[in-house]
Every structure is written in C-alpha cells, then in structure tokens.
PDB file of N, CA and C in Angstrom:
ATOM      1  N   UNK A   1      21.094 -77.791 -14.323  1.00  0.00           N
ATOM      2  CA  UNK A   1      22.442 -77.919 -14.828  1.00  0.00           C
ATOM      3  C   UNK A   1      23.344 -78.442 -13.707  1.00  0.00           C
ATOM      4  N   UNK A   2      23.661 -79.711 -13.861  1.00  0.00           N
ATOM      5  CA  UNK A   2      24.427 -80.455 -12.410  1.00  0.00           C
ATOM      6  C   UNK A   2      25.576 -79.944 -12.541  1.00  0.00           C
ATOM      7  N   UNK A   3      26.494 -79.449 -13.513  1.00  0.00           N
ATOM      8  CA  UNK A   3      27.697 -79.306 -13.609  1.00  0.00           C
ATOM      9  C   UNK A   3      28.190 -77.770 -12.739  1.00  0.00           C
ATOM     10  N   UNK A   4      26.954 -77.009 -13.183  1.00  0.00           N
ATOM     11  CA  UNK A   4      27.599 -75.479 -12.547  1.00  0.00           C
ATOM     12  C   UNK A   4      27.439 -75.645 -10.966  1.00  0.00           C
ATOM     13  N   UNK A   5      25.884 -76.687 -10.736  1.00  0.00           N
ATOM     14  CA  UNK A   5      25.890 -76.783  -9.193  1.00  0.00           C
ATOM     15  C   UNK A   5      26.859 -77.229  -8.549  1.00  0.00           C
ATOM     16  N   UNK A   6      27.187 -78.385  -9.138  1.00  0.00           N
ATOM     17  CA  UNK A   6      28.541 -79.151  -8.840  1.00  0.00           C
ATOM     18  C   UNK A   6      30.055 -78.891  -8.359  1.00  0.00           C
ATOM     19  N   UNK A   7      30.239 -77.840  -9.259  1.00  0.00           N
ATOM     20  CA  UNK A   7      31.382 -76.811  -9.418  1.00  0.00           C
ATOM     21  C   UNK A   7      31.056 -75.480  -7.976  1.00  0.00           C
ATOM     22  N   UNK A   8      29.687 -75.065  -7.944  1.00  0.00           N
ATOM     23  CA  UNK A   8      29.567 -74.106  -6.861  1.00  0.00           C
ATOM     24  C   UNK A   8      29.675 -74.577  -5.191  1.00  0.00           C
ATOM     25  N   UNK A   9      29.154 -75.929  -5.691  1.00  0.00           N
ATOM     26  CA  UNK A   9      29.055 -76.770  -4.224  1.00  0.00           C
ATOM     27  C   UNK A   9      30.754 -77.155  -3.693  1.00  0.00           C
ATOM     28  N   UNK A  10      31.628 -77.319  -4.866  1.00  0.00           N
ATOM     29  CA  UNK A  10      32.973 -77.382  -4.548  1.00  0.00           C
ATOM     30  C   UNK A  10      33.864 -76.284  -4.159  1.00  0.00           C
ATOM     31  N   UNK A  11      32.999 -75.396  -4.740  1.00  0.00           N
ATOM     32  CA  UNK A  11      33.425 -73.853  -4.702  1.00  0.00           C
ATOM     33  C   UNK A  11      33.421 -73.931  -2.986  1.00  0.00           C
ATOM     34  N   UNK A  12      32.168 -74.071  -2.705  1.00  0.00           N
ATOM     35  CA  UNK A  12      31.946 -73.748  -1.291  1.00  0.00           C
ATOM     36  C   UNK A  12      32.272 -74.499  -0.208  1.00  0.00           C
ATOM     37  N   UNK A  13      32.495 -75.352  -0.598  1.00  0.00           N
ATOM     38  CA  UNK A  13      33.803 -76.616   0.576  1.00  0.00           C
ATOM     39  C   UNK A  13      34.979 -75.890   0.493  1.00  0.00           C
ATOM     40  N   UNK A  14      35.518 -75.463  -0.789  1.00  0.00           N
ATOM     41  CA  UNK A  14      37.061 -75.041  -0.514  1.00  0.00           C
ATOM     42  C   UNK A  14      37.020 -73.256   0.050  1.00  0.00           C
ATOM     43  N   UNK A  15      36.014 -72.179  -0.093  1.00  0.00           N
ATOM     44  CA  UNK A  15      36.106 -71.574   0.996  1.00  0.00           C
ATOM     45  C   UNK A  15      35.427 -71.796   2.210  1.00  0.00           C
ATOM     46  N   UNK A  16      34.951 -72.692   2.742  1.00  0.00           N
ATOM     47  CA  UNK A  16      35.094 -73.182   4.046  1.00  0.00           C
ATOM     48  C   UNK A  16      35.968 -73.530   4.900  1.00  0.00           C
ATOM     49  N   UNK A  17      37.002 -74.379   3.872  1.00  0.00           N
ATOM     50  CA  UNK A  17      38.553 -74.496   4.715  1.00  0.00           C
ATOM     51  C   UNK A  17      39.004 -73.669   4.674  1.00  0.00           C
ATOM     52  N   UNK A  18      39.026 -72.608   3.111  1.00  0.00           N
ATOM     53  CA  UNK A  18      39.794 -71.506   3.591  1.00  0.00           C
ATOM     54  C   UNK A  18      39.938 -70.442   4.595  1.00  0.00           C
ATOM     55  N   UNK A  19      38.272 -70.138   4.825  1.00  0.00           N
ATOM     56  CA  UNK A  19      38.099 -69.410   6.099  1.00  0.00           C
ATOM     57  C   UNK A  19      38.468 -70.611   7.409  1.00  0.00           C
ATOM     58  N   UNK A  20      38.865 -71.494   7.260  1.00  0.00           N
ATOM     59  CA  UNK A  20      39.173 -72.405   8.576  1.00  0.00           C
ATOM     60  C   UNK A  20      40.496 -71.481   8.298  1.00  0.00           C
ATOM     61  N   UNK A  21      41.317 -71.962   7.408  1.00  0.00           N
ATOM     62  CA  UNK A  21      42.669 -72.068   7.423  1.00  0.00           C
ATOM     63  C   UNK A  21      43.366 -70.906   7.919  1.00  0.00           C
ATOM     64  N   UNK A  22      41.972 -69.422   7.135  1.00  0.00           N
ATOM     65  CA  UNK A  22      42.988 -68.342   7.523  1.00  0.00           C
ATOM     66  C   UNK A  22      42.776 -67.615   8.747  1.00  0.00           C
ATOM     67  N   UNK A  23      41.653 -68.367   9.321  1.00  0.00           N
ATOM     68  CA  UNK A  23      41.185 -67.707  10.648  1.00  0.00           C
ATOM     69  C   UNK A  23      42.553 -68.558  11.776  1.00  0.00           C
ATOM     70  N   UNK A  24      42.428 -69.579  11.400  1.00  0.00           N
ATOM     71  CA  UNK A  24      43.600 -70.152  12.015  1.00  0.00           C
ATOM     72  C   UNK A  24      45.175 -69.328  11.709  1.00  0.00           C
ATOM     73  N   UNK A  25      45.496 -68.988  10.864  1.00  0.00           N
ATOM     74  CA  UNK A  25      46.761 -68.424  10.323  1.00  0.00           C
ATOM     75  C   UNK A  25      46.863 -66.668  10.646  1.00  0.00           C
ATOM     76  N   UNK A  26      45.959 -66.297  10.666  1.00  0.00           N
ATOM     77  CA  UNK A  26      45.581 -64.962  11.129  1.00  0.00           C
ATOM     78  C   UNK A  26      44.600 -64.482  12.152  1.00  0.00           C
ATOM     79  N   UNK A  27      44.583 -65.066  13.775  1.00  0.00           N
ATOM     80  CA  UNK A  27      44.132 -64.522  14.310  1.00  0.00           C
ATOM     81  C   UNK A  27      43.158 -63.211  14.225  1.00  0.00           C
ATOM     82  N   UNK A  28      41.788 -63.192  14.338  1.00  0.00           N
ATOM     83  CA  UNK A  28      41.536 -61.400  14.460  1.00  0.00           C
ATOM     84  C   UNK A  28      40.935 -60.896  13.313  1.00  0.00           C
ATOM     85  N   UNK A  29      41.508 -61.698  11.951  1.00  0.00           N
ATOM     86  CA  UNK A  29      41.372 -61.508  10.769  1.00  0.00           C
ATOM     87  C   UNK A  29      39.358 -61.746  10.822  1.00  0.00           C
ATOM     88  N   UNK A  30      38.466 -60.703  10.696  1.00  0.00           N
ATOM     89  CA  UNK A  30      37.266 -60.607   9.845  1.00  0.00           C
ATOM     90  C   UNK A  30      36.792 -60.919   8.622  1.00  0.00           C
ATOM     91  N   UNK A  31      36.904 -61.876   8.159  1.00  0.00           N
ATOM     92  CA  UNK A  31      36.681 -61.787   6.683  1.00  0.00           C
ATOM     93  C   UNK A  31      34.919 -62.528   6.396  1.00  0.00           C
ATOM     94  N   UNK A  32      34.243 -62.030   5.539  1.00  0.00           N
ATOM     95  CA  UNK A  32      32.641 -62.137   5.094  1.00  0.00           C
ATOM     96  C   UNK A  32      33.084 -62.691   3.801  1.00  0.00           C
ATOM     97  N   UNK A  33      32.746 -64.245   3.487  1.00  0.00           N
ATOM     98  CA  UNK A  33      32.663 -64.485   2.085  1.00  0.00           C
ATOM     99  C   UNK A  33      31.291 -64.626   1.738  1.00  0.00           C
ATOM    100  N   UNK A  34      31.400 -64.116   0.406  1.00  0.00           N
ATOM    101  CA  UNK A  34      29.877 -64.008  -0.654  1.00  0.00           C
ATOM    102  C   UNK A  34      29.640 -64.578  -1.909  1.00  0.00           C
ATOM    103  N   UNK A  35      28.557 -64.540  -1.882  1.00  0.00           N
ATOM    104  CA  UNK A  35      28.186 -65.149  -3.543  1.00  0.00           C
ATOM    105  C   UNK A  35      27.978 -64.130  -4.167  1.00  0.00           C
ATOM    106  N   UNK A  36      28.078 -63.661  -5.374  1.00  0.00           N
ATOM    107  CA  UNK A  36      28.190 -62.128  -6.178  1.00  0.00           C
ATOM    108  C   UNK A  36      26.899 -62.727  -6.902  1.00  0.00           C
ATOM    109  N   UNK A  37      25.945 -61.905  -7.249  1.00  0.00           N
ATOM    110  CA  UNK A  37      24.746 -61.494  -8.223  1.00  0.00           C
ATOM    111  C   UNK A  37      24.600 -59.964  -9.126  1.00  0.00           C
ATOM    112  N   UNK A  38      25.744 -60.706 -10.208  1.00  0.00           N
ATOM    113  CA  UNK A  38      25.764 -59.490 -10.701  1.00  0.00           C
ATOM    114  C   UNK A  38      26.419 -57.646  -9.298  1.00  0.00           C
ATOM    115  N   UNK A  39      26.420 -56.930  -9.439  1.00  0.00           N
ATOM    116  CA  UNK A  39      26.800 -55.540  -8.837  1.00  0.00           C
ATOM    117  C   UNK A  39      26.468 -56.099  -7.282  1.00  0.00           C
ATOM    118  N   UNK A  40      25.657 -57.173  -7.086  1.00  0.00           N
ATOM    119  CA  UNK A  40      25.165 -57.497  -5.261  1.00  0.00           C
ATOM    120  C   UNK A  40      26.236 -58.524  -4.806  1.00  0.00           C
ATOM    121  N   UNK A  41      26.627 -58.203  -3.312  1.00  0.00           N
ATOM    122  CA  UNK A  41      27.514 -59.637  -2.741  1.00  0.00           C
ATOM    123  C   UNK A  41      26.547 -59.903  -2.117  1.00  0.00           C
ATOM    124  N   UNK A  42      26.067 -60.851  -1.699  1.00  0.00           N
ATOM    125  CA  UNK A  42      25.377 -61.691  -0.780  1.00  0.00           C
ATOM    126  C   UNK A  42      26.502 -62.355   0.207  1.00  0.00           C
ATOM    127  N   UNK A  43      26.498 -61.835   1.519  1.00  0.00           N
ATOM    128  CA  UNK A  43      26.935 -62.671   2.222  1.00  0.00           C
ATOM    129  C   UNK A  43      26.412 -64.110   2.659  1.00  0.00           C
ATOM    130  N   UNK A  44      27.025 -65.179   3.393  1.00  0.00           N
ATOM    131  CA  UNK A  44      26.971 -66.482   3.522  1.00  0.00           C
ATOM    132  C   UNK A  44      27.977 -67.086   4.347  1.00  0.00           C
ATOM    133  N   UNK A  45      28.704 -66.821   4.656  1.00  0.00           N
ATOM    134  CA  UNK A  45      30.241 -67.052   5.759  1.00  0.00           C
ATOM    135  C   UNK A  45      30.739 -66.250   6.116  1.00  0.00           C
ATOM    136  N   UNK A  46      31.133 -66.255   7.441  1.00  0.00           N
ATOM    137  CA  UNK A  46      32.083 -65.616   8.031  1.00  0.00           C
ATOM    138  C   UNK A  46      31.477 -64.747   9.435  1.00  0.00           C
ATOM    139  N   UNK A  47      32.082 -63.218   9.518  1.00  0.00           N
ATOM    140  CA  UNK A  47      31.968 -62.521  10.358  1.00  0.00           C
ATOM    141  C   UNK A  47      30.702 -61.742  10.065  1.00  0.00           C
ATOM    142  N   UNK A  48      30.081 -61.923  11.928  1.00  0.00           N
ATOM    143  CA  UNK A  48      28.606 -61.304  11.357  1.00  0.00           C
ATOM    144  C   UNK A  48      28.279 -59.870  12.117  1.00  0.00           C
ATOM    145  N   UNK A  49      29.161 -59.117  13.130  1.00  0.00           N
ATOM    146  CA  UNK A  49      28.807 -58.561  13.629  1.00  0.00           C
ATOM    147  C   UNK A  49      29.422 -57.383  13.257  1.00  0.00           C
ATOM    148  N   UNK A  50      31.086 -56.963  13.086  1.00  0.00           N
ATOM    149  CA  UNK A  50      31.395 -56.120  12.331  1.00  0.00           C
ATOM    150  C   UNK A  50      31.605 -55.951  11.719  1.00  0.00           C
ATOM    151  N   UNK A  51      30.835 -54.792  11.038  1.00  0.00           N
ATOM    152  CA  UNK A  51      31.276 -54.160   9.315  1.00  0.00           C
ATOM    153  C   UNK A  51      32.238 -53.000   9.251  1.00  0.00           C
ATOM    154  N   UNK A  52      32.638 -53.442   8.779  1.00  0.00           N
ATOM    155  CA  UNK A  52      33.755 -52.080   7.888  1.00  0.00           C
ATOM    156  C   UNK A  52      33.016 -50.735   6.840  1.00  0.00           C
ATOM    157  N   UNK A  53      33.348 -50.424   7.295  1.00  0.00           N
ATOM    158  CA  UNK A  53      32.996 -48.807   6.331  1.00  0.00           C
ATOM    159  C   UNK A  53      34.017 -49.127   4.811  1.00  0.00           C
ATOM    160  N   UNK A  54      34.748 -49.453   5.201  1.00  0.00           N
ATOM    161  CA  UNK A  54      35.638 -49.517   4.449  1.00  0.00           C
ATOM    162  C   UNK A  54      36.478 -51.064   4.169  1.00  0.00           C
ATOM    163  N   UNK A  55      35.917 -52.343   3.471  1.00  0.00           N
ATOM    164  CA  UNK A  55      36.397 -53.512   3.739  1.00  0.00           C
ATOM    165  C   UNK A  55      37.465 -53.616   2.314  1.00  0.00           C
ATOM    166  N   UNK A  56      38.309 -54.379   2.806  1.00  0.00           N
ATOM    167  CA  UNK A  56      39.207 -54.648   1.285  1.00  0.00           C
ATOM    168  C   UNK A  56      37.955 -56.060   0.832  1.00  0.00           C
ATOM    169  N   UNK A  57      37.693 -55.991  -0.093  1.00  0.00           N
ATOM    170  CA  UNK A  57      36.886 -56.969  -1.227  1.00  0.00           C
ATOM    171  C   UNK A  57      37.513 -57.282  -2.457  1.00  0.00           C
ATOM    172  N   UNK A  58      37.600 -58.195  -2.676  1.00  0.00           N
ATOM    173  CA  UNK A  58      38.311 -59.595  -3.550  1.00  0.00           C
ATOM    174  C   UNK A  58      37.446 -60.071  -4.370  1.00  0.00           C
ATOM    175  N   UNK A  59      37.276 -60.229  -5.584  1.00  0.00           N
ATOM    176  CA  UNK A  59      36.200 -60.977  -6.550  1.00  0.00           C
ATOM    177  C   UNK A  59      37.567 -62.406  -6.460  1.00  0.00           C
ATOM    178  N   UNK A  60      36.943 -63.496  -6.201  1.00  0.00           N
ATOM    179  CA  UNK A  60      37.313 -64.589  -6.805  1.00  0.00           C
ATOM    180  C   UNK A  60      37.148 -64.703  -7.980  1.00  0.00           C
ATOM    181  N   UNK A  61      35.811 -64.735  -8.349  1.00  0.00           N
ATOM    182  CA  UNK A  61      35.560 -65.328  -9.465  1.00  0.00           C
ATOM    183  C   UNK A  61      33.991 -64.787  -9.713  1.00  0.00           C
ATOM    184  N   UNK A  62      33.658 -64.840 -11.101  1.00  0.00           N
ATOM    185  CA  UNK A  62      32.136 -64.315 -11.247  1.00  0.00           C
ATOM    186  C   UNK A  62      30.974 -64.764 -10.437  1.00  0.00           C
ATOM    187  N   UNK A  63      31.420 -65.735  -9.354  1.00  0.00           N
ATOM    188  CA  UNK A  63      30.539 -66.108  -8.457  1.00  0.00           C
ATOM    189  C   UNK A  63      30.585 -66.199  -7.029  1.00  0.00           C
ATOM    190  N   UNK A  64      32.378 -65.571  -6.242  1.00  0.00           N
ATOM    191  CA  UNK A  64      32.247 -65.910  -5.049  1.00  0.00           C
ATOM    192  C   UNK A  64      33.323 -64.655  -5.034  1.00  0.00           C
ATOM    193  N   UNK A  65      32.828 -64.187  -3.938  1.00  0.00           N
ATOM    194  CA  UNK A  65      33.771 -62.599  -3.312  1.00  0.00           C
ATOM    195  C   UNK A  65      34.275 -63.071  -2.234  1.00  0.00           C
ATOM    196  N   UNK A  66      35.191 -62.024  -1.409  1.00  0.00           N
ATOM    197  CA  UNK A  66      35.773 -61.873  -0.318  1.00  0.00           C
ATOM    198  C   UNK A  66      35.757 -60.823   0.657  1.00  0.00           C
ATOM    199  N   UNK A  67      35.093 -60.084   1.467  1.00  0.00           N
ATOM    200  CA  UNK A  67      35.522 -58.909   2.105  1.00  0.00           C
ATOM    201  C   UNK A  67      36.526 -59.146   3.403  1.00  0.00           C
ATOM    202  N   UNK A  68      37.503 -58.609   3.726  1.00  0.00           N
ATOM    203  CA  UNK A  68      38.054 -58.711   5.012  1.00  0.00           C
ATOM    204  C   UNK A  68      37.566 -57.295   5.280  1.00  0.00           C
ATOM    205  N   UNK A  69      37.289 -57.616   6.459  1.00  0.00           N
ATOM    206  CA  UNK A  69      36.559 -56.007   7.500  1.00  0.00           C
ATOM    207  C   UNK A  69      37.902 -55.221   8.246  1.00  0.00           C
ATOM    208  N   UNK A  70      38.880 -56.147   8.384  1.00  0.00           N
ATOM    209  CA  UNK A  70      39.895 -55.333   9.297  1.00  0.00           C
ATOM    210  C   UNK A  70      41.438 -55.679   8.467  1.00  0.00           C
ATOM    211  N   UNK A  71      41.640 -55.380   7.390  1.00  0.00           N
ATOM    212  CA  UNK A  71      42.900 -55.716   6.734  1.00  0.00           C
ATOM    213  C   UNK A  71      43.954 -55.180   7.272  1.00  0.00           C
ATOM    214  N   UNK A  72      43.580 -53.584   7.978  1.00  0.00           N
ATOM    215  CA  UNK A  72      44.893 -53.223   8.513  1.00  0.00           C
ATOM    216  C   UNK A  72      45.276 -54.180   9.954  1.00  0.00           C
ATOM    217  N   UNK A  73      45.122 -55.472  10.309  1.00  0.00           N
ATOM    218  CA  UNK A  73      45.481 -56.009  11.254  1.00  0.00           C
ATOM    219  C   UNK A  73      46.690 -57.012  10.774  1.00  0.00           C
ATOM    220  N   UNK A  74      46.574 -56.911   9.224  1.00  0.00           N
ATOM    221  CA  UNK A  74      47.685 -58.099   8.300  1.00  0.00           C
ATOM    222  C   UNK A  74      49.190 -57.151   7.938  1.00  0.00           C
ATOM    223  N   UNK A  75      49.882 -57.642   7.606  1.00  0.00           N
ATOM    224  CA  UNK A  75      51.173 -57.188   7.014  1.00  0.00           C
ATOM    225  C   UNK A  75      50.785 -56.642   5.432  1.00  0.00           C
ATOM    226  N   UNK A  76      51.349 -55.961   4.802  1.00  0.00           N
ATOM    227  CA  UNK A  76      51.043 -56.033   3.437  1.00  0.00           C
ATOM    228  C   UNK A  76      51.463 -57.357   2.778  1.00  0.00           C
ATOM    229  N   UNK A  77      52.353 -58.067   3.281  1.00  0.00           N
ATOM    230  CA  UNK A  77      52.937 -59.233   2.743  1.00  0.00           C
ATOM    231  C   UNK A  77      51.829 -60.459   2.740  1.00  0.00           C
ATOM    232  N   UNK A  78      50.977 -60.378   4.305  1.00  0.00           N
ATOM    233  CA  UNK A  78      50.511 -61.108   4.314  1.00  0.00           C
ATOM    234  C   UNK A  78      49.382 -60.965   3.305  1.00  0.00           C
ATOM    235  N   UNK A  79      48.581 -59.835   3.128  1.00  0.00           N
ATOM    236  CA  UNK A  79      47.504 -59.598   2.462  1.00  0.00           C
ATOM    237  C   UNK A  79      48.049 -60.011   0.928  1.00  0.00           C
ATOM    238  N   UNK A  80      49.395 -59.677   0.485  1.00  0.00           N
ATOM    239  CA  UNK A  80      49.592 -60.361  -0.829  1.00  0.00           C
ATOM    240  C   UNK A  80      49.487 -61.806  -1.004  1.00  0.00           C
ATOM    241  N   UNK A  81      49.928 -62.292   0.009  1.00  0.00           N
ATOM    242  CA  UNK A  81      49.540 -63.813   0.320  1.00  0.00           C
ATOM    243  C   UNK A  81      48.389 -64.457   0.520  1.00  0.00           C
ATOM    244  N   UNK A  82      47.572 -64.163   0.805  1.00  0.00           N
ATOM    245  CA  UNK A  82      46.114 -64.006   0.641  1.00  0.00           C
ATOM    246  C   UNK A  82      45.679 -64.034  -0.757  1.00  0.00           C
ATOM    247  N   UNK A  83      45.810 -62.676  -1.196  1.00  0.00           N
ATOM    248  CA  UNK A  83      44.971 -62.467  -2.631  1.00  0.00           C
ATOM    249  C   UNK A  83      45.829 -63.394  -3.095  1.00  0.00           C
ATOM    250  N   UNK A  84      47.383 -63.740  -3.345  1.00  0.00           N
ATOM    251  CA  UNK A  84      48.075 -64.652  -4.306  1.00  0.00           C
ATOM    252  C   UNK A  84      47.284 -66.444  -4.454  1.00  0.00           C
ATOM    253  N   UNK A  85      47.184 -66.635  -3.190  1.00  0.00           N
ATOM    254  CA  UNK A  85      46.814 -67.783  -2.413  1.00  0.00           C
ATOM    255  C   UNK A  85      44.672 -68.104  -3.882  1.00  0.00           C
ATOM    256  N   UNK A  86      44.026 -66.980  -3.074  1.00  0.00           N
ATOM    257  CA  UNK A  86      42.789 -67.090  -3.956  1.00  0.00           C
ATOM    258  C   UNK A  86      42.730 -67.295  -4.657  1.00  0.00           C
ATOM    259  N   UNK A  87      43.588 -66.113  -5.682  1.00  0.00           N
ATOM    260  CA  UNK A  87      43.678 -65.975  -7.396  1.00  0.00           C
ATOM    261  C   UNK A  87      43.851 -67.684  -7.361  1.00  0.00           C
ATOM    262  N   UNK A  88      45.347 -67.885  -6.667  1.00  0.00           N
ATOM    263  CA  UNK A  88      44.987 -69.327  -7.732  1.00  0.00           C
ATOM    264  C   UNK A  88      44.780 -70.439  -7.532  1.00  0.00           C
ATOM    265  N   UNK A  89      43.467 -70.439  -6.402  1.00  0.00           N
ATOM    266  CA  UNK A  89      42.838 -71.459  -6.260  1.00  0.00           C
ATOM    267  C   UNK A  89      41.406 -71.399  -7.322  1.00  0.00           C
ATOM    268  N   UNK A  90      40.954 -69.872  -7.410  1.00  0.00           N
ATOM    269  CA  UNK A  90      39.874 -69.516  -7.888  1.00  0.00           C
ATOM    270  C   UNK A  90      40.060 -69.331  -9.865  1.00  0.00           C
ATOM    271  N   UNK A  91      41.171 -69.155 -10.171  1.00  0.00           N
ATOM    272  CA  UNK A  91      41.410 -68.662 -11.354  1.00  0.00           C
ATOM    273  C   UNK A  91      40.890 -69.327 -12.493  1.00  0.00           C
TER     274      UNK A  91
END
C-alpha cells in the first residue's frame, strides 16, 4: 500500500525537523519519538540515554508518539506550545 507508506515516510521527515526545531528552541529538552503498535511505543528518535520514570507522552496520531523525559525543564506555556504546535501538524 504506497499511500500509507508514503504518508508515514512524510510523517517521519516532519518529526525530524521537529525534533531539530525543538531541540534548537528548547535547550535540554529530552524528547524520544515513537512509532505506536497498538498499547507498544517503539522508540526511533531522539534521546537515548535517559529515561524518565515518569515521561509526559503525546499520541500524535495512531501511528507516531512523543515522550519528553524532562518536561519539568519547560514553562507550562511552553509545553502548551508544544502539544498545540503537534496536534496540528498531526491532526
């Protein structure tokens, strides 16, 4: 099915910049993006060494998650800016 690959492969260019963009915009910021399988994230980008006990996690979409490992390093404003930012790139 070229179309869903198509769509996932675009998926995954635009969080590539995004983790450019927000590692750039937020210093410090940890974030692990994943591909979701059903109840499993599979990681695939990002931060590889620390985990959070406790990560804020983001469903984009039925196929690509978000964990940030260290959220308390953001503003609450910023973290709304964030999830606002996803939702509607991903929606």
């Amino acid at each position: 099915m070229p179309g869903k690959t198509d769509a996932a492969n675009q998926q995954q260019e635009l969080i590539l910049h995004l983790h450019q963009e927000y590692s750039r915009r937020y210093p410090g910021l940890i974030m692990r993006w994943s591909r979701i399988y059903g109840s499993r994230w599979s990681h695939f980008l990002g931060g590889s060494g620390t985990v959070s006990f406790a990560p804020y996690k983001l469903a984009l979409n039925h196929n690509f998650g978000l964990c940030i490992e260290n959220p308390e390093i953001l503003e609450p404003a910023d973290l709304d800016t964030i999830i606002s930012e996803l939702k509607g790139e991903f929606a």
